[in-house]
Protein backbone atom coordinates (compact mmCIF):
# COMPACT_ATOMS: atom_id res chain seq x y z
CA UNK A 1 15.02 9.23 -27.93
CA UNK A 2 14.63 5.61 -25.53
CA UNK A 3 15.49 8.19 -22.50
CA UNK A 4 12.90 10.55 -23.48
CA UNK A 5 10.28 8.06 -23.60
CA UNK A 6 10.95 6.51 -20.28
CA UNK A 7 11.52 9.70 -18.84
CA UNK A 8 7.92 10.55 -20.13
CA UNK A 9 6.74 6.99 -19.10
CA UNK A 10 7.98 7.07 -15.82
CA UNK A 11 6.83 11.18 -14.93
CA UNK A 12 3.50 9.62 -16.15
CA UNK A 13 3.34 6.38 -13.90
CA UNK A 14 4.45 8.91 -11.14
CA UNK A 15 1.22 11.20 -11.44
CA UNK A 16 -0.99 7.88 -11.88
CA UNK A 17 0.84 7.04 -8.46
CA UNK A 18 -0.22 10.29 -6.65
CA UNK A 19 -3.65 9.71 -7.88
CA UNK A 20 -3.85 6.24 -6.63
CA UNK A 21 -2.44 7.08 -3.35
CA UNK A 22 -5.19 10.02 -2.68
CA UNK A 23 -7.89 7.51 -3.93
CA UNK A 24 -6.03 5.12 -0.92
CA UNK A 25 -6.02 8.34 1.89
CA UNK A 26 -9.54 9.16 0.79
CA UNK A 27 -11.02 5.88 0.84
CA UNK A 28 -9.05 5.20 3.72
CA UNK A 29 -10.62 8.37 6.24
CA UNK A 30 -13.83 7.74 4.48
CA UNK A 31 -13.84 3.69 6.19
CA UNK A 32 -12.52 5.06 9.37
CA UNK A 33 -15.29 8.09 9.51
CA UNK A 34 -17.78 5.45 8.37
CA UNK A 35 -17.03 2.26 10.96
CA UNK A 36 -17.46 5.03 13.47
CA UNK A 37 -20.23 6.20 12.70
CA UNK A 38 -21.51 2.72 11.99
CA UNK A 39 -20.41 1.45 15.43
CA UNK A 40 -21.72 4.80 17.35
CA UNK A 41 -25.58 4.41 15.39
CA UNK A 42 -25.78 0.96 16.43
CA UNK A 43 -24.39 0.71 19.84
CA UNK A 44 -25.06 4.35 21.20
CA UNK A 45 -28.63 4.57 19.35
CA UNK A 46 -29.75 1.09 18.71
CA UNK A 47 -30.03 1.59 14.89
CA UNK A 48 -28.93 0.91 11.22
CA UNK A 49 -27.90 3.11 8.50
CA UNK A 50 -27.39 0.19 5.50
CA UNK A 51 -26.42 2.48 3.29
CA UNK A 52 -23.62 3.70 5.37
CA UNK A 53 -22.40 0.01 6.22
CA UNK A 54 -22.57 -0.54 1.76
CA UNK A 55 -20.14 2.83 1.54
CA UNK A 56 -17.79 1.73 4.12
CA UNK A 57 -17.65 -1.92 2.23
CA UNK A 58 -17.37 -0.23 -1.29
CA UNK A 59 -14.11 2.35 0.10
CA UNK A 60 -12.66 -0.62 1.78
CA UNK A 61 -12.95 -2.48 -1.57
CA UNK A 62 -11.27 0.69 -2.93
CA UNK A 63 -8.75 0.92 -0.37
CA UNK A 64 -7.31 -2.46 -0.81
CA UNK A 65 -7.57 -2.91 -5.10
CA UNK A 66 -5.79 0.78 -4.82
CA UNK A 67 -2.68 -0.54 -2.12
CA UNK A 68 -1.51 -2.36 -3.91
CA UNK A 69 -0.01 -0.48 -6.90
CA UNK A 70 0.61 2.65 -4.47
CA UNK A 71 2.77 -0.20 -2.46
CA UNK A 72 4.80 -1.42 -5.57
CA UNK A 73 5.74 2.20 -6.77
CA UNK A 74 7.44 2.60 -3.19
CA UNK A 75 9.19 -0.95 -3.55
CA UNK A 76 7.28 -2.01 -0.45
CA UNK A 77 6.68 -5.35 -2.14
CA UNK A 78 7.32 -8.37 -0.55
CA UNK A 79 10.36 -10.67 -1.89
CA UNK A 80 10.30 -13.78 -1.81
CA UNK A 81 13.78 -14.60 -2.49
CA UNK A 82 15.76 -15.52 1.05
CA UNK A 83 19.43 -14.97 -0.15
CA UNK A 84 18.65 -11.32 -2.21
CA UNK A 85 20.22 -9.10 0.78
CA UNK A 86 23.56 -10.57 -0.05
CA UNK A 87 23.25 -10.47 -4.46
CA UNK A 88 25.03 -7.51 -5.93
CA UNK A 89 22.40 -4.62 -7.30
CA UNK A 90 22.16 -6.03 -10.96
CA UNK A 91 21.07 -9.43 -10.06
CA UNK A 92 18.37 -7.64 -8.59
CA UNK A 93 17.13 -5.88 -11.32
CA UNK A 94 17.42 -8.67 -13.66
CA UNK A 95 15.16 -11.14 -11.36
CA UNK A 96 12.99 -8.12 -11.07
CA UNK A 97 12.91 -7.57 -14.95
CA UNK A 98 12.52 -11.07 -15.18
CA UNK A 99 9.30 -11.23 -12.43
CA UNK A 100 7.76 -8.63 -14.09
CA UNK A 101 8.12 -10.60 -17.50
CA UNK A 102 6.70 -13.87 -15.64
CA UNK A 103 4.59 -13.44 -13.04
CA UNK A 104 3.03 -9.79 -12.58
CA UNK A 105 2.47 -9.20 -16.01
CA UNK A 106 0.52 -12.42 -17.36
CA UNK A 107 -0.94 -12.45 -13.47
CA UNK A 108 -2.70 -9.12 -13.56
CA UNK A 109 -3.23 -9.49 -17.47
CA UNK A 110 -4.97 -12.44 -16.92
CA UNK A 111 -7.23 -10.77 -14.27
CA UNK A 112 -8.14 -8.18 -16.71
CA UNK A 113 -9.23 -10.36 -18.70
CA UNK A 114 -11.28 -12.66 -16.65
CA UNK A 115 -12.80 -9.56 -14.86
CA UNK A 116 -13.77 -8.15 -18.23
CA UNK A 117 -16.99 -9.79 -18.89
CA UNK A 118 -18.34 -9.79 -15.13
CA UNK A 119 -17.44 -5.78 -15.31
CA UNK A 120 -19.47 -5.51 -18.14
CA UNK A 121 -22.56 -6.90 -17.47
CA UNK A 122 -22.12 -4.78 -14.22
CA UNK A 123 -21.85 -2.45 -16.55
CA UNK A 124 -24.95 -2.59 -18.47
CA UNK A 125 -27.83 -3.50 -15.64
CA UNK A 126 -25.72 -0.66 -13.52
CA UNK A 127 -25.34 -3.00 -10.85
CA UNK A 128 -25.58 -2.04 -7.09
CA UNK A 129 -25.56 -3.13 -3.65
CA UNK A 130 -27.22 -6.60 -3.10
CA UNK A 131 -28.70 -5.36 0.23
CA UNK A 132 -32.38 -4.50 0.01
CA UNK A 133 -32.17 -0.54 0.60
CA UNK A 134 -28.70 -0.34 0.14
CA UNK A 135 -25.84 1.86 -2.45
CA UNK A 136 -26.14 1.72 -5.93
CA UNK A 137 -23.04 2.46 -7.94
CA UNK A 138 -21.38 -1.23 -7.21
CA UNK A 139 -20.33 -1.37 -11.04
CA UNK A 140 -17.79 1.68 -10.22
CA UNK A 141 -16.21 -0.17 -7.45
CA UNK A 142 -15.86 -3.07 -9.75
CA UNK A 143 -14.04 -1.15 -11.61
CA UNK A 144 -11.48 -0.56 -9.76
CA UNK A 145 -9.75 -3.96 -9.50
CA UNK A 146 -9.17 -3.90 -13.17
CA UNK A 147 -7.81 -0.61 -12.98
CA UNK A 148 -5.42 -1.19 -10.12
CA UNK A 149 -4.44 -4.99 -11.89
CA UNK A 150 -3.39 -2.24 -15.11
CA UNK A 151 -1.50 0.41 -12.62
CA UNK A 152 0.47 -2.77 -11.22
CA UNK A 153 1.57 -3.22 -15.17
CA UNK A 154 2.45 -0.05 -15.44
CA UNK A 155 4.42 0.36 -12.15
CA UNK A 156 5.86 -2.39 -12.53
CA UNK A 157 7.29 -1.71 -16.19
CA UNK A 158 8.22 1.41 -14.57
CA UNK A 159 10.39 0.10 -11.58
CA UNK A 160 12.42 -1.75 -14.13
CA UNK A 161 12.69 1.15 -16.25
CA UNK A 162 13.87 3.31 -13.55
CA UNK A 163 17.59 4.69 -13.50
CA UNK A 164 20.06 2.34 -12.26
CA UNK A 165 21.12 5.05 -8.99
CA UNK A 166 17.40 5.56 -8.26
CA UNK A 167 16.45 1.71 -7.76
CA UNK A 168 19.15 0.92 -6.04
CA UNK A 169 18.23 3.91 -3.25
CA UNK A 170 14.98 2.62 -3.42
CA UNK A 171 15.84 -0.96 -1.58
CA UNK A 172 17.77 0.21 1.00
């Protein structure tokens, strides 16, 4: 029954993956188009779009609250420890069971709930751009940092969850 579930668990934190990472490749073409475009109206035709410059702001906001759970699921996390190349495999996992228990859990809890009330009152006056004449819709993008702090939860529950064989590929 514990295999079931974390074979459900983690087949669920994999499709929550594949939509992060499209949110990351959109958002991602969407700032390149937009830069461009900003860069080509203001030096080739001498003019502003501000609405343009608020989108390109809003998917790089996206882009980078979105990168970072996509980059966890693929283990392209950053260790800090300098002598882990030469620990055996199950070290490994424990300090990683025991990071997630420490650090990334109570670290992106804790910015879920110091977001929360900030997001809310975004929330209710539908907050947008600050820019005179720019985007509304800023409340969605502040959204999205509590969203990615809960996908780095859940990835990171599921890289510890994940089959001894498969975790162990994963690093090298």
């Amino acid at each position: 029954m514990k295999a079931k579930l974390a074979h459900a668990y983690l087949a669920v934190c994999r499709r929550l993956d594949r939509v992060a990472l499209a949110l990351c490749v959109a958002a991602g073409l969407f700032l390149t188009a937009s830069v461009l475009a900003i860069v080509v109206l203001r030096y080739g035709f001498g003019t502003g779009f501000i609405e343009l410059q608020d989108a390109a702001a809003y998917a790089f906001a996206v882009l980078m609250a979105f990168s970072l759970p996509v980059t966890l699921a693929r283990g392209g996390h950053v260790r800090v420890e300098v002598v882990s190349e030469r620990l055996p495999p199950a070290y490994l996992r424990v300090a990683d069971g025991a990071a997630l228990a420490l650090f990334l859990v109570p670290l992106f809890g804790l910015l879920i709930h110091a977001w929360w009330p900030d997001l809310a009152y975004s929330w209710s006056i539908r907050e947008g751009s600050v820019e005179t004449g720019g985007l509304g819709g800023l409340f969605l993008v502040k959204t999205a940092l509590p969203v990615a702090a809960t996908l780095m939860i859940l990835q990171g529950i599921a890289q510890v969850l994940q089959p001894t064989a498969a975790a162990d590929r994963d690093r090298s």
